[in-house]
Structure formats: C-alpha cells, structure tokens
C-alpha atoms as a PDB file:
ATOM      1  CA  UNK A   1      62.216 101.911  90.579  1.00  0.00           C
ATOM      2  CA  UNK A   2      59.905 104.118  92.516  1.00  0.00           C
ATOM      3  CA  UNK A   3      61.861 106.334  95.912  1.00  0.00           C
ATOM      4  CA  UNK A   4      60.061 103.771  98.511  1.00  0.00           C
ATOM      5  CA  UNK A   5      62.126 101.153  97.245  1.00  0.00           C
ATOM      6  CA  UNK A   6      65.209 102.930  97.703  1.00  0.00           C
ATOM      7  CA  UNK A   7      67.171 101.025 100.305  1.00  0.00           C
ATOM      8  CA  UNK A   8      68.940 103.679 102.524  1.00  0.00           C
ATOM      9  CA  UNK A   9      71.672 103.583 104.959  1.00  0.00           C
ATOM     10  CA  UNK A  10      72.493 106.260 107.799  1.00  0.00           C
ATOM     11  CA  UNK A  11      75.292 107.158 106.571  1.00  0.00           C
ATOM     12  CA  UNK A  12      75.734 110.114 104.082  1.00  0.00           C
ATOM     13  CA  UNK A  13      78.255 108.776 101.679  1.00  0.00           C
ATOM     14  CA  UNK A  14      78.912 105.358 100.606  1.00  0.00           C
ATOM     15  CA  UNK A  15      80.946 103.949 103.688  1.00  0.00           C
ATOM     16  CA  UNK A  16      78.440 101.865 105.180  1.00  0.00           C
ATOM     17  CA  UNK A  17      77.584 100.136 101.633  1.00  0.00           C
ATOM     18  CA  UNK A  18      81.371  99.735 100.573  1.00  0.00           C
ATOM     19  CA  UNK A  19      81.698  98.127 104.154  1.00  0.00           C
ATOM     20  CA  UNK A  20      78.933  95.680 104.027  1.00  0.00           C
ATOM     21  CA  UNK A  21      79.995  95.019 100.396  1.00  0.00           C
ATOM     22  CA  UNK A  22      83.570  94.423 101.834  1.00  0.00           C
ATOM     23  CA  UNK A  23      81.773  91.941 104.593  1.00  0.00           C
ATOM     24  CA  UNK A  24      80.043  90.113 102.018  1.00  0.00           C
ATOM     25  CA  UNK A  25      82.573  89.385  99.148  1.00  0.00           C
ATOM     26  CA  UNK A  26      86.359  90.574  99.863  1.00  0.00           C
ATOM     27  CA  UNK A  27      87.443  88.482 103.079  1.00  0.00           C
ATOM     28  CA  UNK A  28      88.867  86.010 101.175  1.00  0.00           C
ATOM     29  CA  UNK A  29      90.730  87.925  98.661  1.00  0.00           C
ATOM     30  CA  UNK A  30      94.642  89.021  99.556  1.00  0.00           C
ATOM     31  CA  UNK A  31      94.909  92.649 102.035  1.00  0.00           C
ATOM     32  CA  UNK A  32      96.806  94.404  98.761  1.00  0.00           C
ATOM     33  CA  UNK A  33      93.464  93.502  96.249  1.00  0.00           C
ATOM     34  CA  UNK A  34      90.723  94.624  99.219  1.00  0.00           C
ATOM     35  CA  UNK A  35      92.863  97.662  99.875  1.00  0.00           C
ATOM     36  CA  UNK A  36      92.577  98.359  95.808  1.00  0.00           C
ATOM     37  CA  UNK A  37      89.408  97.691  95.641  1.00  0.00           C
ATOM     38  CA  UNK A  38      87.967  99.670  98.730  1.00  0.00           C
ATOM     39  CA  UNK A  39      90.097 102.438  97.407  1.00  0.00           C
ATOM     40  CA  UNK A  40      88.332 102.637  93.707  1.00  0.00           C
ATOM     41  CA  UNK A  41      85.260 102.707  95.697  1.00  0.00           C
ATOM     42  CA  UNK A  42      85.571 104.931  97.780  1.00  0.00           C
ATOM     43  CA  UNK A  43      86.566 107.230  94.864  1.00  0.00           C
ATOM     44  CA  UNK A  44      84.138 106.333  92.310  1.00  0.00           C
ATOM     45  CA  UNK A  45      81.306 106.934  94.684  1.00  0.00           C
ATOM     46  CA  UNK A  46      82.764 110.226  96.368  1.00  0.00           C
ATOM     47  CA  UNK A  47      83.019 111.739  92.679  1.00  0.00           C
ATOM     48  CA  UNK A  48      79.750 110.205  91.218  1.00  0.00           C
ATOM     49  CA  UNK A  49      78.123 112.301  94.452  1.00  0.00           C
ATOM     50  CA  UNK A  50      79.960 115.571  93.756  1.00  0.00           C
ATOM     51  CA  UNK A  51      79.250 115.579  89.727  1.00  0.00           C
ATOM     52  CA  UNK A  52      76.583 118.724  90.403  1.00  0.00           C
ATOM     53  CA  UNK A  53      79.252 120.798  92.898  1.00  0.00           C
ATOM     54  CA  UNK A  54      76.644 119.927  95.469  1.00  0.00           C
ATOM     55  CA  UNK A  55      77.046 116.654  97.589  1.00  0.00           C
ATOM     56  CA  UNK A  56      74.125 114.543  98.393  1.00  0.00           C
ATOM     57  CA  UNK A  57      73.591 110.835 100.216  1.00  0.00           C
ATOM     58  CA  UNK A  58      74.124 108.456  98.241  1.00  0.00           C
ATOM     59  CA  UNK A  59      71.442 106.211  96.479  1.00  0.00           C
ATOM     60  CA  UNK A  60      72.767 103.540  94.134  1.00  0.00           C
ATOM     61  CA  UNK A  61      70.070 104.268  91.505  1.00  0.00           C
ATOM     62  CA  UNK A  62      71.108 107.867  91.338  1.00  0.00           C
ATOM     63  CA  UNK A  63      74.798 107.638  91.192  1.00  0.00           C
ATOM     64  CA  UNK A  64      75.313 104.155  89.878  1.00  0.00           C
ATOM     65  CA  UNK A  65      74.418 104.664  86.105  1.00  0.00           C
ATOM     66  CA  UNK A  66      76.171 103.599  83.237  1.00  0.00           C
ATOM     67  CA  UNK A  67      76.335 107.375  81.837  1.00  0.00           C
ATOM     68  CA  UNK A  68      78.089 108.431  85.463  1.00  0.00           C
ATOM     69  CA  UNK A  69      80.363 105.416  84.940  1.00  0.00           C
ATOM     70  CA  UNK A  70      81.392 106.090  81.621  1.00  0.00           C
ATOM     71  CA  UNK A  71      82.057 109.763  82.470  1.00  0.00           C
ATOM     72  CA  UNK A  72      84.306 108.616  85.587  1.00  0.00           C
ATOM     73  CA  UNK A  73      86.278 106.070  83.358  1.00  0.00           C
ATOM     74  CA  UNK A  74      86.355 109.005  80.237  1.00  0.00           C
ATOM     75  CA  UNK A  75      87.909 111.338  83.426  1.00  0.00           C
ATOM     76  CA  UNK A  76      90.846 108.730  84.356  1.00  0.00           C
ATOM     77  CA  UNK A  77      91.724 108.607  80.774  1.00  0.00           C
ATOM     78  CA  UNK A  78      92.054 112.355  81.032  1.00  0.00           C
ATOM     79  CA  UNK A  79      93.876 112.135  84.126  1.00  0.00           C
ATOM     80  CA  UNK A  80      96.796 109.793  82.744  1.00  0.00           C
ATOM     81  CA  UNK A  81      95.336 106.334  83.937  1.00  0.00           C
ATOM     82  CA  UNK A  82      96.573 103.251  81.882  1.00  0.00           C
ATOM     83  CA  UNK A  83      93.829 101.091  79.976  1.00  0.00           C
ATOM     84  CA  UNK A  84      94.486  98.401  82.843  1.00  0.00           C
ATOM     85  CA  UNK A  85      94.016 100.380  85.362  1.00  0.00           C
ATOM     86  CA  UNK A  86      90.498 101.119  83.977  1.00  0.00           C
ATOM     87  CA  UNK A  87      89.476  98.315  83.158  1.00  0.00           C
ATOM     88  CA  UNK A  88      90.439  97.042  86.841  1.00  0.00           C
ATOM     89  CA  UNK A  89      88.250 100.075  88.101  1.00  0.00           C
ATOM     90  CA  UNK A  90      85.606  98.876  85.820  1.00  0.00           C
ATOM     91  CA  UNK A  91      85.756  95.742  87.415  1.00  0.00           C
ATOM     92  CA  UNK A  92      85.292  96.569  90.598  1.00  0.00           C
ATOM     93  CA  UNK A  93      82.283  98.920  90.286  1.00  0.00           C
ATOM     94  CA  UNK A  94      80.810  95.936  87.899  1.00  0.00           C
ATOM     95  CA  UNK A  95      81.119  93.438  91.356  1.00  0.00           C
ATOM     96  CA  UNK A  96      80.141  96.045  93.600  1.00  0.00           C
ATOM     97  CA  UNK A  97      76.665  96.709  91.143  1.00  0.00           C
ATOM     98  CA  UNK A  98      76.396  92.950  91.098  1.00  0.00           C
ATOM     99  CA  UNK A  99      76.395  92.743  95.112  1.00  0.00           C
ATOM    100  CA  UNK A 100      73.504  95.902  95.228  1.00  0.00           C
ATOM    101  CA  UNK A 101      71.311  93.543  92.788  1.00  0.00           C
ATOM    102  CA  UNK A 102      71.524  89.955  94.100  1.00  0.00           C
ATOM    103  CA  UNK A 103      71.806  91.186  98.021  1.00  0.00           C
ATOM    104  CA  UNK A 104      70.408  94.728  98.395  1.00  0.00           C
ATOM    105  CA  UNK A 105      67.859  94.569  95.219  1.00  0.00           C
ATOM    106  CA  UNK A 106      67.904  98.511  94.804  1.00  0.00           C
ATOM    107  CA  UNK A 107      69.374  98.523  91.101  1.00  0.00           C
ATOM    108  CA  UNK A 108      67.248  96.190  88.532  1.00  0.00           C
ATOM    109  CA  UNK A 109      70.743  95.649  86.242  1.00  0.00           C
ATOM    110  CA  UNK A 110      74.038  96.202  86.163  1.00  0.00           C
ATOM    111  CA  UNK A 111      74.952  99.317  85.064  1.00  0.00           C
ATOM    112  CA  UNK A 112      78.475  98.421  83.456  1.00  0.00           C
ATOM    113  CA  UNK A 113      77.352  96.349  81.354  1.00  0.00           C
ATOM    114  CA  UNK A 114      76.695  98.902  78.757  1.00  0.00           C
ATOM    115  CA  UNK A 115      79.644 100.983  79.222  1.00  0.00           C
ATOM    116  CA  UNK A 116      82.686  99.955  76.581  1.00  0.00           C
ATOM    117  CA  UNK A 117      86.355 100.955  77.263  1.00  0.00           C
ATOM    118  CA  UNK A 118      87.623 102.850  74.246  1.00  0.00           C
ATOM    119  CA  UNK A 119      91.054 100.938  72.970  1.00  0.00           C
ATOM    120  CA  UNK A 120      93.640 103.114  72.825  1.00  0.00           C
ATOM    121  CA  UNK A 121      95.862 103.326  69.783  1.00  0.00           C
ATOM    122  CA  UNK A 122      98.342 100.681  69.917  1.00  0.00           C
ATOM    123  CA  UNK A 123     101.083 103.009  69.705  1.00  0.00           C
ATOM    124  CA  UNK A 124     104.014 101.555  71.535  1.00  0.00           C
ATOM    125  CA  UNK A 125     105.696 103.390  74.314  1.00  0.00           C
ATOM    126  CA  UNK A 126     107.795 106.058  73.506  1.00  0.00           C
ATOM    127  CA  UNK A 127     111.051 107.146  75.602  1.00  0.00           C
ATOM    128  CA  UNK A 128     111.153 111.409  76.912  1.00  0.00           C
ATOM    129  CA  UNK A 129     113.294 113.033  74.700  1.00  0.00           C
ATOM    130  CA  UNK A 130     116.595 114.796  76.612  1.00  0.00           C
ATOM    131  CA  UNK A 131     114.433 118.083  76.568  1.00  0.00           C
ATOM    132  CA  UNK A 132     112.219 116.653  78.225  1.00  0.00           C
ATOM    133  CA  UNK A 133     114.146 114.952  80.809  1.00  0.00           C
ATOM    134  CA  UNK A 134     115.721 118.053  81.351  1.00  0.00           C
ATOM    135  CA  UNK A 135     112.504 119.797  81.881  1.00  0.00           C
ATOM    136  CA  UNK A 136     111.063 117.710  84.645  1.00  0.00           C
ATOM    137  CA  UNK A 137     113.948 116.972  86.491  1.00  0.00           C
ATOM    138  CA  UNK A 138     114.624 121.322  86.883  1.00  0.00           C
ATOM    139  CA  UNK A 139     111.411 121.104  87.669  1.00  0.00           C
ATOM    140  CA  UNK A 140     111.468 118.670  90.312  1.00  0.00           C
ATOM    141  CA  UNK A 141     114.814 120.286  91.591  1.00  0.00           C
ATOM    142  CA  UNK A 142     111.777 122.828  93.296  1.00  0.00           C
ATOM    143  CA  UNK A 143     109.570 120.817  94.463  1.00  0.00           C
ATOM    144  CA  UNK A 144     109.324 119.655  98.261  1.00  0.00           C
ATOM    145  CA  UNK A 145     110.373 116.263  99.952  1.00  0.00           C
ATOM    146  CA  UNK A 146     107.738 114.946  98.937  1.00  0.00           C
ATOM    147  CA  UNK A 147     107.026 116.060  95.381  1.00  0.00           C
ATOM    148  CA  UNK A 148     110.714 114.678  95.094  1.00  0.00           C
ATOM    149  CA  UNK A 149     110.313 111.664  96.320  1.00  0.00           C
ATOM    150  CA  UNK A 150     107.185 110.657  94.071  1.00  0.00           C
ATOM    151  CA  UNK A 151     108.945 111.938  91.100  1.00  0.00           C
ATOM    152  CA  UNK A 152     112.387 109.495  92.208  1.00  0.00           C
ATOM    153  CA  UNK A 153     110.007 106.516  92.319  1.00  0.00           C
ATOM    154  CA  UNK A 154     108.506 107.124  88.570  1.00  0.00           C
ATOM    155  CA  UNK A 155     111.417 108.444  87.005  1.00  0.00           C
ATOM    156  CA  UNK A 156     114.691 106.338  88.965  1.00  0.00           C
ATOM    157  CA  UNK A 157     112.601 103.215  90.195  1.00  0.00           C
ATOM    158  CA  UNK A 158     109.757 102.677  87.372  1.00  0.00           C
ATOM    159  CA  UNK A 159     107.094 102.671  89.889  1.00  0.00           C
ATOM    160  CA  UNK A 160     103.937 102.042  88.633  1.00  0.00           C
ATOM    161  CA  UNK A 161     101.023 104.428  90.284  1.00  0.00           C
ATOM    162  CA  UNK A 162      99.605 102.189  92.782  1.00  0.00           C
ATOM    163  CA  UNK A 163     103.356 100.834  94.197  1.00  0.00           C
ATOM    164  CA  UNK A 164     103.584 104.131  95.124  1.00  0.00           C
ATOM    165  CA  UNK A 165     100.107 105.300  96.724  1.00  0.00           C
ATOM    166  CA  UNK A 166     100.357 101.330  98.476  1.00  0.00           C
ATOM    167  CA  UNK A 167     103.458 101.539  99.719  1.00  0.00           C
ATOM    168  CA  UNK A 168     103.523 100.748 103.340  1.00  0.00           C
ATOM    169  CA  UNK A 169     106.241 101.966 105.467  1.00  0.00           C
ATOM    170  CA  UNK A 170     107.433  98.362 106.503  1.00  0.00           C
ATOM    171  CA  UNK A 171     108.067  97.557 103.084  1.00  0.00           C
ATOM    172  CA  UNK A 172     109.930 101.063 102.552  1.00  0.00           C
ATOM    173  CA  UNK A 173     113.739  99.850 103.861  1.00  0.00           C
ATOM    174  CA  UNK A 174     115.867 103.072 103.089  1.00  0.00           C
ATOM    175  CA  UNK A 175     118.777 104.473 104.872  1.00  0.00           C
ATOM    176  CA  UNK A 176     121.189 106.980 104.190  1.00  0.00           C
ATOM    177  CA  UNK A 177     123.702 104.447 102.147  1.00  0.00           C
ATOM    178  CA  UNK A 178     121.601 101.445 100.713  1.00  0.00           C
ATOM    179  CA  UNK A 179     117.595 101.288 100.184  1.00  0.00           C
ATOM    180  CA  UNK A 180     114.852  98.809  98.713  1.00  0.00           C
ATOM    181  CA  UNK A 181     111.227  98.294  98.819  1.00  0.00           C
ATOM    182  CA  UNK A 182     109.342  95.698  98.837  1.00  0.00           C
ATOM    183  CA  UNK A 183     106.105  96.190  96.237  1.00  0.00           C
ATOM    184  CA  UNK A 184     103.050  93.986  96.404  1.00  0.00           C
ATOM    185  CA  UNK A 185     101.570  92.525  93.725  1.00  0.00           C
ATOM    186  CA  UNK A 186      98.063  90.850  92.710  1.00  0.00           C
ATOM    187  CA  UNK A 187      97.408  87.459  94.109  1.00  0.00           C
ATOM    188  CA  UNK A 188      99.653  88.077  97.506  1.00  0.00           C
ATOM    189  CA  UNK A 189     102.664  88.335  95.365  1.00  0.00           C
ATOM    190  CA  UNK A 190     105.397  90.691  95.854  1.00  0.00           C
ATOM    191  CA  UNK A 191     108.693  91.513  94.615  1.00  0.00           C
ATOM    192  CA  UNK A 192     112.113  93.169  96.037  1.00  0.00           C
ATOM    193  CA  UNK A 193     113.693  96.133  94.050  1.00  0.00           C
ATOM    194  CA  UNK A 194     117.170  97.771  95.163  1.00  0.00           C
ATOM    195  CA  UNK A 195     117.086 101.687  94.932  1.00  0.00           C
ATOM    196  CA  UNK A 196     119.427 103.877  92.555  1.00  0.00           C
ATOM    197  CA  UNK A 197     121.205 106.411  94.757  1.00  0.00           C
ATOM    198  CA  UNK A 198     118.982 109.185  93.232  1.00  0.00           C
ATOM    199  CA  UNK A 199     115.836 107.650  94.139  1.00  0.00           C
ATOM    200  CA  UNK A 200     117.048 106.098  97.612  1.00  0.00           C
ATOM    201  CA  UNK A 201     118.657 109.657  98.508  1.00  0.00           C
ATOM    202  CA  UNK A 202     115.228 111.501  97.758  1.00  0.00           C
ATOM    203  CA  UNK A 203     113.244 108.924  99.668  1.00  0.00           C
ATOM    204  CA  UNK A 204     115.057 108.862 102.413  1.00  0.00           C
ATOM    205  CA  UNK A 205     115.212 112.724 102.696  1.00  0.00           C
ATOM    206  CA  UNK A 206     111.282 112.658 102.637  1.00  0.00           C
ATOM    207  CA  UNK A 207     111.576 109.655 105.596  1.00  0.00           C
ATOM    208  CA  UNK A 208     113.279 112.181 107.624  1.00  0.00           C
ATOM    209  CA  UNK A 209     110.963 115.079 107.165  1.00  0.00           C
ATOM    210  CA  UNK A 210     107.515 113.293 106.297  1.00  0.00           C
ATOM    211  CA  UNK A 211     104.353 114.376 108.887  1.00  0.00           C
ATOM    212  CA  UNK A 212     103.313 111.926 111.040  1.00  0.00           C
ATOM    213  CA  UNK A 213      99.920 110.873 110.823  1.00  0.00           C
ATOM    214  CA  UNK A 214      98.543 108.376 113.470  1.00  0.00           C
ATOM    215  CA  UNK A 215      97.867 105.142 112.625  1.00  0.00           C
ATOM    216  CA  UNK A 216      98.948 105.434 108.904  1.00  0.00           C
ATOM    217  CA  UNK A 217     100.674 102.468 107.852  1.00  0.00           C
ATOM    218  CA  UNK A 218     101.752 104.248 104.228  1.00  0.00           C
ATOM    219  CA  UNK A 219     104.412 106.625 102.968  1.00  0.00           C
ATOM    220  CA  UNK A 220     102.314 109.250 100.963  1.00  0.00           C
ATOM    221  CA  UNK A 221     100.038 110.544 102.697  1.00  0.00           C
ATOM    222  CA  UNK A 222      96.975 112.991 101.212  1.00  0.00           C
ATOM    223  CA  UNK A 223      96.197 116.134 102.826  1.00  0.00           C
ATOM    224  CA  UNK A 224      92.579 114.630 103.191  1.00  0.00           C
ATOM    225  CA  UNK A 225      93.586 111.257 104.653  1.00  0.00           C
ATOM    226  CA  UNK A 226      95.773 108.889 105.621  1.00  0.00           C
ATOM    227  CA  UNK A 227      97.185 107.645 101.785  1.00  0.00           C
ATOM    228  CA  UNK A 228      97.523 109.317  98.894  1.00  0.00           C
ATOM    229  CA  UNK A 229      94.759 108.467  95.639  1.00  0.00           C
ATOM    230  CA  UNK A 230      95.478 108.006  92.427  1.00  0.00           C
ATOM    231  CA  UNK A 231      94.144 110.535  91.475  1.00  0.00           C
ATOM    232  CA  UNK A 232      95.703 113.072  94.405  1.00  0.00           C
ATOM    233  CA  UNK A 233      98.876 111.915  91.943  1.00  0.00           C
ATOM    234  CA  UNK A 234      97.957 112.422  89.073  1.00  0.00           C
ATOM    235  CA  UNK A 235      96.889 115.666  89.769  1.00  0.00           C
ATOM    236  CA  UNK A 236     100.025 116.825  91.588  1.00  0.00           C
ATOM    237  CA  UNK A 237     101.948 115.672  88.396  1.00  0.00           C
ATOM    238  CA  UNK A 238     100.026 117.509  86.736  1.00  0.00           C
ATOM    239  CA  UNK A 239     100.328 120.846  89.122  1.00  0.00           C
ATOM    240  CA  UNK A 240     104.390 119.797  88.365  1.00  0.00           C
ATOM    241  CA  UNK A 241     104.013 120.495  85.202  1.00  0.00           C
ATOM    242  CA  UNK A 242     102.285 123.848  85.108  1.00  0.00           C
ATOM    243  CA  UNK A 243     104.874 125.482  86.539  1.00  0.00           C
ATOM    244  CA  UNK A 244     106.896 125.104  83.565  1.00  0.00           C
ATOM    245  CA  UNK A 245     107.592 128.305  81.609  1.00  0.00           C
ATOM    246  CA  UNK A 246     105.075 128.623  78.409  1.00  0.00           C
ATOM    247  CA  UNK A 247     107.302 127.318  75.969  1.00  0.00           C
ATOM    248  CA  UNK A 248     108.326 124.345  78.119  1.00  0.00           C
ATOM    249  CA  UNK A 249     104.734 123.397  78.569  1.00  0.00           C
ATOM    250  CA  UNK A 250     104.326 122.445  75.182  1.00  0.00           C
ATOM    251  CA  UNK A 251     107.028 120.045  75.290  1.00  0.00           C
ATOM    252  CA  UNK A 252     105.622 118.502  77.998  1.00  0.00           C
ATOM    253  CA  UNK A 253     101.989 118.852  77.910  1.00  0.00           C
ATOM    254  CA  UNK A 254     101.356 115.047  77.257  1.00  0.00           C
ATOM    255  CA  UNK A 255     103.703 113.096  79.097  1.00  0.00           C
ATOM    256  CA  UNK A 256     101.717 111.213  81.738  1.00  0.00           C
ATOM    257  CA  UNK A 257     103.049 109.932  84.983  1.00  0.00           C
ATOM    258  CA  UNK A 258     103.516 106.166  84.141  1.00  0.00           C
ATOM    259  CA  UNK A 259     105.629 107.258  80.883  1.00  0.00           C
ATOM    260  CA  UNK A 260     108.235 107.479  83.834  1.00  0.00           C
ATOM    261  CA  UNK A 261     107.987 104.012  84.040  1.00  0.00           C
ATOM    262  CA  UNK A 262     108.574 103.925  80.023  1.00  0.00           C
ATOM    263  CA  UNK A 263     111.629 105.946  79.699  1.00  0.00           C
ATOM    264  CA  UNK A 264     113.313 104.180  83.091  1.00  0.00           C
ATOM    265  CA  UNK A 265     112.731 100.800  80.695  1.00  0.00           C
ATOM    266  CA  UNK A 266     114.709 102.601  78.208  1.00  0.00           C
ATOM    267  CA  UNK A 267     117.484 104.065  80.066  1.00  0.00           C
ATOM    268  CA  UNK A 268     117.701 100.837  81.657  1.00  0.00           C
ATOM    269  CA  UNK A 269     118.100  99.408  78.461  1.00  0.00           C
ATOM    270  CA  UNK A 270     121.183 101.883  76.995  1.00  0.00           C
ATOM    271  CA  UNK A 271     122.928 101.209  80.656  1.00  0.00           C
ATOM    272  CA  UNK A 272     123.112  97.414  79.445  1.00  0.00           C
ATOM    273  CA  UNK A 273     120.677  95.805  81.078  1.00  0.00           C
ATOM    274  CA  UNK A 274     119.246  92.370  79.309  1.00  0.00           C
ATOM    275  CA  UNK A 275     115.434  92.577  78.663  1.00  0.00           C
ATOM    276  CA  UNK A 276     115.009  89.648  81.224  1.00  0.00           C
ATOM    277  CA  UNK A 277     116.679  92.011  84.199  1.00  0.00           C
ATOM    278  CA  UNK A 278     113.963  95.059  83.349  1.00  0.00           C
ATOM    279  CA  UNK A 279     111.305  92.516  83.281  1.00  0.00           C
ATOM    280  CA  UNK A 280     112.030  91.489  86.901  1.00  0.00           C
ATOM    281  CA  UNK A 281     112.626  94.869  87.986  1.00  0.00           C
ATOM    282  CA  UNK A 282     109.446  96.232  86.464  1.00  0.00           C
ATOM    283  CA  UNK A 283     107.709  93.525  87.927  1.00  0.00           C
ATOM    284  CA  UNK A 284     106.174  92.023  84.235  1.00  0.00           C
ATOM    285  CA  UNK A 285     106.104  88.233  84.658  1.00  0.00           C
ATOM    286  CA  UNK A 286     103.757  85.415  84.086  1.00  0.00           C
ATOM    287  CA  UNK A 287     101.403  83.490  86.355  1.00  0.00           C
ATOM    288  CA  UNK A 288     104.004  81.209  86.654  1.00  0.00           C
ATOM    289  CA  UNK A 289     106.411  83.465  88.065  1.00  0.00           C
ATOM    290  CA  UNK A 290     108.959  83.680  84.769  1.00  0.00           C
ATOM    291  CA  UNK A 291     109.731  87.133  83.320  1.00  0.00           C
ATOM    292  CA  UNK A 292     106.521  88.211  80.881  1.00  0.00           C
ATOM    293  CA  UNK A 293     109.429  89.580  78.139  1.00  0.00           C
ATOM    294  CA  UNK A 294     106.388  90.470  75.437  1.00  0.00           C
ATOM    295  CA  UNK A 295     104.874  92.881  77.719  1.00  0.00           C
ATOM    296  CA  UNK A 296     108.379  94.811  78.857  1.00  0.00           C
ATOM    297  CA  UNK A 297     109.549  94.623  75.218  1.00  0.00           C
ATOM    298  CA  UNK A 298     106.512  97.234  74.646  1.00  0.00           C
ATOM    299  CA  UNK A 299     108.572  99.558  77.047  1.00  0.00           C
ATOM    300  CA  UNK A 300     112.353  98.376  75.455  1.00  0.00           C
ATOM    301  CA  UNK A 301     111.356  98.493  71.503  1.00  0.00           C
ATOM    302  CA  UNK A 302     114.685  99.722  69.474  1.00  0.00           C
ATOM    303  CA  UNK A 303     114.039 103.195  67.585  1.00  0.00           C
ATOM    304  CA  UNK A 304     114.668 103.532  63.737  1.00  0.00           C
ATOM    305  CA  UNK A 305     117.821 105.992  64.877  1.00  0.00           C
ATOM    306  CA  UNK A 306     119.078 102.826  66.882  1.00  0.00           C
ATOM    307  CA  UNK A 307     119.152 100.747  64.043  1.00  0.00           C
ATOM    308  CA  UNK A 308     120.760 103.540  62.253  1.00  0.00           C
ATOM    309  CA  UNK A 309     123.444 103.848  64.634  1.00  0.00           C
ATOM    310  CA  UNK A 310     124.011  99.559  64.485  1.00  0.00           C
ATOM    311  CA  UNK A 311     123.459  99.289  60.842  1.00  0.00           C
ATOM    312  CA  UNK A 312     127.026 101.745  60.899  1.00  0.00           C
ATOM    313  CA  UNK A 313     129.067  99.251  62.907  1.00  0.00           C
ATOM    314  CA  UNK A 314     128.399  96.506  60.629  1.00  0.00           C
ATOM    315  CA  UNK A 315     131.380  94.895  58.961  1.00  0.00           C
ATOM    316  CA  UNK A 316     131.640  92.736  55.665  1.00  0.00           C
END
C-alpha cells in the first residue's frame, strides 16, 4: 500500500481510531467488555508505537503487523498473562484490524490471522510451597497501602488480574469490621464475594489513604492515569519480587501473579471448603450460571503426598 493511501487522523496516537472503532462496533456490548476492550487497545497500540524507543503517529500499516502482534502477545507471556487472557487480547486486535479493512480500507488483510498462540504445557496448577508463602508475604509486610492491598486481593481473595485493575469503587463495600466486592463478569454478569479479615483489613487501610484522582471511578489507580493496566501489575509484582534477598529470588523467580489465585484454591481447599463453594467464589461457572467444577478442579487437584497422607488413615 503506497503512503498516499495512508488514511491519517490528527491525532498522534491511536485515540481517535480506538474511538471511532468504539462508535462503530462496541455500543451494544456490556460497559465491563468495552472497558476491556478499549483498555487492550489502548495498550497494544501505545507499545506497538514505542517498539524503536522513539514514538511516532500511528499508521495501521506500520504498527498493525502480524510480526508486532506476535511480539506483543510473546511479551504478555513473559509478563505472567494467562493463555485466556491472550487469546482475549488477540481477539480484540483481530476485530479492531477487521473494522480498519471493511470501514477505513488502510490494511489489505488482517494481520492476526497468521499469528498462532503457543499452547502452554498442560501442566496443572501447582500450590506455593510454605517457603514461598513465607517469602512474599515478608515481602509484602514492606510494601505501601497499596502494594498491600493488590497483594490481599491475589493472595486472600483469588482475584483474577482484571477484577482488580476493574474494580470500581461502588462495587468496593469495605469497612473497618465486614467487607465485599462486587466483581463483574463477561456478558453483564457479576458476582458477590465476602472478604477474609486479612484482605478486607488491607483494603480498607488503602481506602483510607488512597490519592484522589478526579473523576476516577476505580480503586487502583496508575501513576500515568486514572486505572491501573495489566501490565502496570504485572510489573509491580514483579518489582515485589526483586527485592527479595539473592537466595530468595530463586525460590521465587517464577511464580506469576495469578498463581495467587492457584494457591488461595488450595488453601481454600485444606480449610474444608467443598469444590462447589471455590467454584462460586472464584467465579468458574457455566453459561448457565451452575458452578464450572472441571475448570476449578485444575486449581484443587490432590498432590501424590495427599494421597499419601489418606492412603495412612485407611482401615481394613
């Protein structure tokens, strides 16, 4: 496609596109999936302009390819992203592509279609070890309000990333004696979870102390905006770890954010709780609404050493 084809907005990053994009296809979709989606775009398009350390306006033929895609999905991996959450962000930039064809007619094909998600190895989720518990949680023990409170929602709620970086403050009910939130889901769902003390206690301590920023409606906010990205937690996790002594590092080196969410499903499961109950609470159920028990026994498997422990109790 030769430069006088290039259709050009004024603006010098992708707003005006992602806006006319939002115009044209999201206005029927629910507030939580257009808030995703304008999110991964914004994102996508901010890095793909950025890859040479130099910023320049964006032109879908120049930053929409399928090598720039693949390297933004290959970074996420990196970054601790779960195969869902990439292929969601895959999806996106794949409808967004689609749009600049059939309605702008500046890219010939859709660049996506020739990038392929690796599948991870089907290794199933595995719970932190008590070193490792012990690690993270000293190390939170110096972080800030904040740091604390995003730690209490992975580690004491089983948060997945985006309850936490969409998490209005309407939806955040915590006091000093009883909390819960209200998530969002997909498809204008939404479910109700009741707080541990640990996780209500460091919430609400952030509450009391968090900046103000006008006209946010969420409860992390980013030092360059008004909500904190993905990827602005992911790499404060990772910040979280690196101040770990040497030795410690290497015990912790590849836990990822959402393996939180794993080892709560564990520990939920030696306090008693039925696989049903850490379903619900995990928010894993069907499109009918009933608890999706395949998916959370992924996070609830029994251990050989489990076994072990009930093959001992057996009597004949």
């Amino acid at each position: 496609m030769s430069s006088s084809n290039i259709v050009s907005f004024p603006s010098h990053d992708a707003t005006s596109w992602i806006e006319e994009f939002q115009q044209a296809c999201l206005l029927h979709n629910e507030p939580v999936t257009i808030r995703i989606y304008l999110h991964i775009l914004h994102h996508f398009t901010q890095w793909a302009m950025k890859r040479g350390g130099k910023t320049t306006p964006f032109q879908p033929e120049q930053h929409v390819t399928p090598a720039i895609i693949e390297q933004y999905l290959t970074l996420l991996v990196t970054q601790g992203s779960s195969p869902s959450h990439c292929k969601r962000v895959k999806s996106v930039i794949h409808q967004f592509c689609q749009w600049l064809i059939e309605e702008k007619g500046c890219l010939r094909q859709n660049p996506t279609r020739t990038v392929i998600l690796e599948r991870p190895p089907s290794v199933s989720p595995r719970p932190l070890t008590p070193a490792q518990r012990y690690i993270l949680q000293a190390l939170m023990k110096q972080e800030d309000c904040r740091g604390k409170a995003l730690f209490a929602l992975g580690y004491w709620a089983g948060c997945r990333v985006m309850d936490i970086i969409d998490l209005p403050l309407s939806h955040a009910h915590v006091g000093a004696k009883s909390g819960w939130l209200r998530l969002e889901e997909e498809g204008g769902k939404s479910r109700d979870i009741d707080l541990t003390n640990e996780a209500r206690r460091l919430l609400y301590d952030y509450l009391q102390h968090r900046e103000r920023e006008e006209g946010s409606p969420y409860v992390f906010l980013s030092q360059r905006g008004p909500q904190l990205s993905d990827a602005g937690l992911h790499h404060w996790f990772r910040a979280l770890k690196h101040k770990a002594t040497p030795q410690d590092q290497q015990l912790i080196a590849e836990i990822r954010f959402h393996d939180l969410r794993h080892d709560f499903a564990y520990r939920a499961q030696d306090a008693g709780w039925t696989l049903e109950e850490i379903a619900y609470y995990l928010g894993h159920t069907t499109v009918r609404g009933t608890p999706a028990l395949q998916t959370t026994m992924q996070y609830a498997q029994m251990t050989r050493a489990q076994i072990k422990d009930k093959l001992r109790t057996m009597k004949g």
